[in-house]
Protein backbone atom coordinates (compact mmCIF):
# COMPACT_ATOMS: atom_id res chain seq x y z
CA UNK A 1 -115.40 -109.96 72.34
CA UNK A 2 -112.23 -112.23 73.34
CA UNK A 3 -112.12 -115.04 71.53
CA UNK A 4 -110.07 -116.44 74.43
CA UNK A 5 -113.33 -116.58 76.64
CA UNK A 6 -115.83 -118.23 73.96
CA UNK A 7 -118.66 -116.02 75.33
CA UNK A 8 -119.96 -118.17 77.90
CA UNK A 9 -122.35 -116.72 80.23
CA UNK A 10 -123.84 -117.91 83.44
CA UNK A 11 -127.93 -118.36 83.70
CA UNK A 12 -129.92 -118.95 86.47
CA UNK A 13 -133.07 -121.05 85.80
CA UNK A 14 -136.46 -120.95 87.72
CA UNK A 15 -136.84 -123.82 90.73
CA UNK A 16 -140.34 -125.98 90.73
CA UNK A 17 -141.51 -128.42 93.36
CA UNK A 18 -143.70 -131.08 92.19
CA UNK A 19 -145.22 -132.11 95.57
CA UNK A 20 -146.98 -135.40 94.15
CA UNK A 21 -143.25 -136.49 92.68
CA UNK A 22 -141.46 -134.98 95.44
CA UNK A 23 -139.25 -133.71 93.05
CA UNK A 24 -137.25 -130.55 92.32
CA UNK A 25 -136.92 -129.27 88.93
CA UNK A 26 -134.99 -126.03 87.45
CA UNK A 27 -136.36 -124.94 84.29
CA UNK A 28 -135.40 -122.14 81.98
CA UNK A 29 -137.57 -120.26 78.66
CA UNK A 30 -136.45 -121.82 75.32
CA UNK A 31 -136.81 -118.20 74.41
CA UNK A 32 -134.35 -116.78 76.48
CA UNK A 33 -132.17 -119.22 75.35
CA UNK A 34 -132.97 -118.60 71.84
CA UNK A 35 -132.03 -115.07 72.53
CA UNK A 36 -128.95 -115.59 74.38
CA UNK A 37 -127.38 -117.70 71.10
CA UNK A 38 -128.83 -114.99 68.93
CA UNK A 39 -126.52 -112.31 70.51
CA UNK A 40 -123.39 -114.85 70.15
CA UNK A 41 -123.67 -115.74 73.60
CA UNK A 42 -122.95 -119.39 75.03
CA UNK A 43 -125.28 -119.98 78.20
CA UNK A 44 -124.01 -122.47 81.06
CA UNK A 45 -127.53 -123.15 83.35
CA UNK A 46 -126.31 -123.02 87.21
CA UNK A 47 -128.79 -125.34 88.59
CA UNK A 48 -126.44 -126.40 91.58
CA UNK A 49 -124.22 -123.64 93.69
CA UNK A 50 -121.89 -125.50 93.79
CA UNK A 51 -121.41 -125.57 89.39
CA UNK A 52 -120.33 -122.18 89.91
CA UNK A 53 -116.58 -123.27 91.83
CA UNK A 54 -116.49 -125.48 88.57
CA UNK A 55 -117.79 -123.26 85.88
CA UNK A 56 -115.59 -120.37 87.17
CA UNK A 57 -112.46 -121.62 84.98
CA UNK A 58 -114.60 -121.28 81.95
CA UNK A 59 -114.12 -117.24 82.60
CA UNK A 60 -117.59 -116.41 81.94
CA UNK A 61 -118.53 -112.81 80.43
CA UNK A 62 -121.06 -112.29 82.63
CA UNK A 63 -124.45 -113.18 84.52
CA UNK A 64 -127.92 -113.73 83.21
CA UNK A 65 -130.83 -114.16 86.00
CA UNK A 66 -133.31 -115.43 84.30
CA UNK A 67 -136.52 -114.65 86.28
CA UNK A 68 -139.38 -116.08 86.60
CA UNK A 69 -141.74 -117.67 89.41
CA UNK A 70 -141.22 -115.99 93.14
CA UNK A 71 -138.22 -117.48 95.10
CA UNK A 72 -137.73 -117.05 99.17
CA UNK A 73 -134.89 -117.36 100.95
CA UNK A 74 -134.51 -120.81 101.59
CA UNK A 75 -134.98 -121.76 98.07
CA UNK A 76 -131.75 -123.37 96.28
CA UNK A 77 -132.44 -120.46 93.37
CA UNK A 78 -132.09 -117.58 95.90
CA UNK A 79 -128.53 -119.34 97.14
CA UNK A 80 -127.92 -119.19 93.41
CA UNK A 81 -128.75 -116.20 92.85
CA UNK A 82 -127.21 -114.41 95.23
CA UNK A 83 -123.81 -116.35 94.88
CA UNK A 84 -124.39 -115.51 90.89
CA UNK A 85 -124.57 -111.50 91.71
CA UNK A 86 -121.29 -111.47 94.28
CA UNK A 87 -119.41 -113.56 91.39
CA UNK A 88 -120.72 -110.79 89.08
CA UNK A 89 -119.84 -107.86 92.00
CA UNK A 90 -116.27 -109.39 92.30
CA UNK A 91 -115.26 -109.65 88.44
């Protein structure tokens, strides 16, 4: 790989709502994480859309959706998402 580009990757992370806290909270799998170092890979969690305007002079390698609970439309990890794969579609 180019050395130039230090192997960073993008990840998406899963969204929660903890109604009692009214709080929002992105969470990812340790193991995925565990994985993505074990291939030589340096992840950078997109939690906000707008990280990705910031993270794009980093020249990540690629895009890693990380899955998990089911998101809708409206949801901040769908806008993610989606802005993730059209990054991806455009490098």
């Amino acid at each position: 790989m180019n050395s130039k580009r230090k192997n960073f990757v993008f990840v998406s992370c899963r969204e929660d709502y903890l109604e009692k806290r009214k709080e929002k909270r992105f969470s990812i799998d340790k193991k995925l994480l565990k994985w993505i170092k074990a291939v030589n890979l340096n992840p950078i969690l997109v939690t906000d859309i707008d990280q990705i305007y910031y993270f794009r002079y980093l020249k990540p390698l690629g895009v890693i959706l990380s899955g998990g609970n089911d998101i809708d439309e409206l949801s901040d990890r769908f806008k993610i998402e989606k802005k993730l794969i059209l990054w991806a579609k455009k490098k």
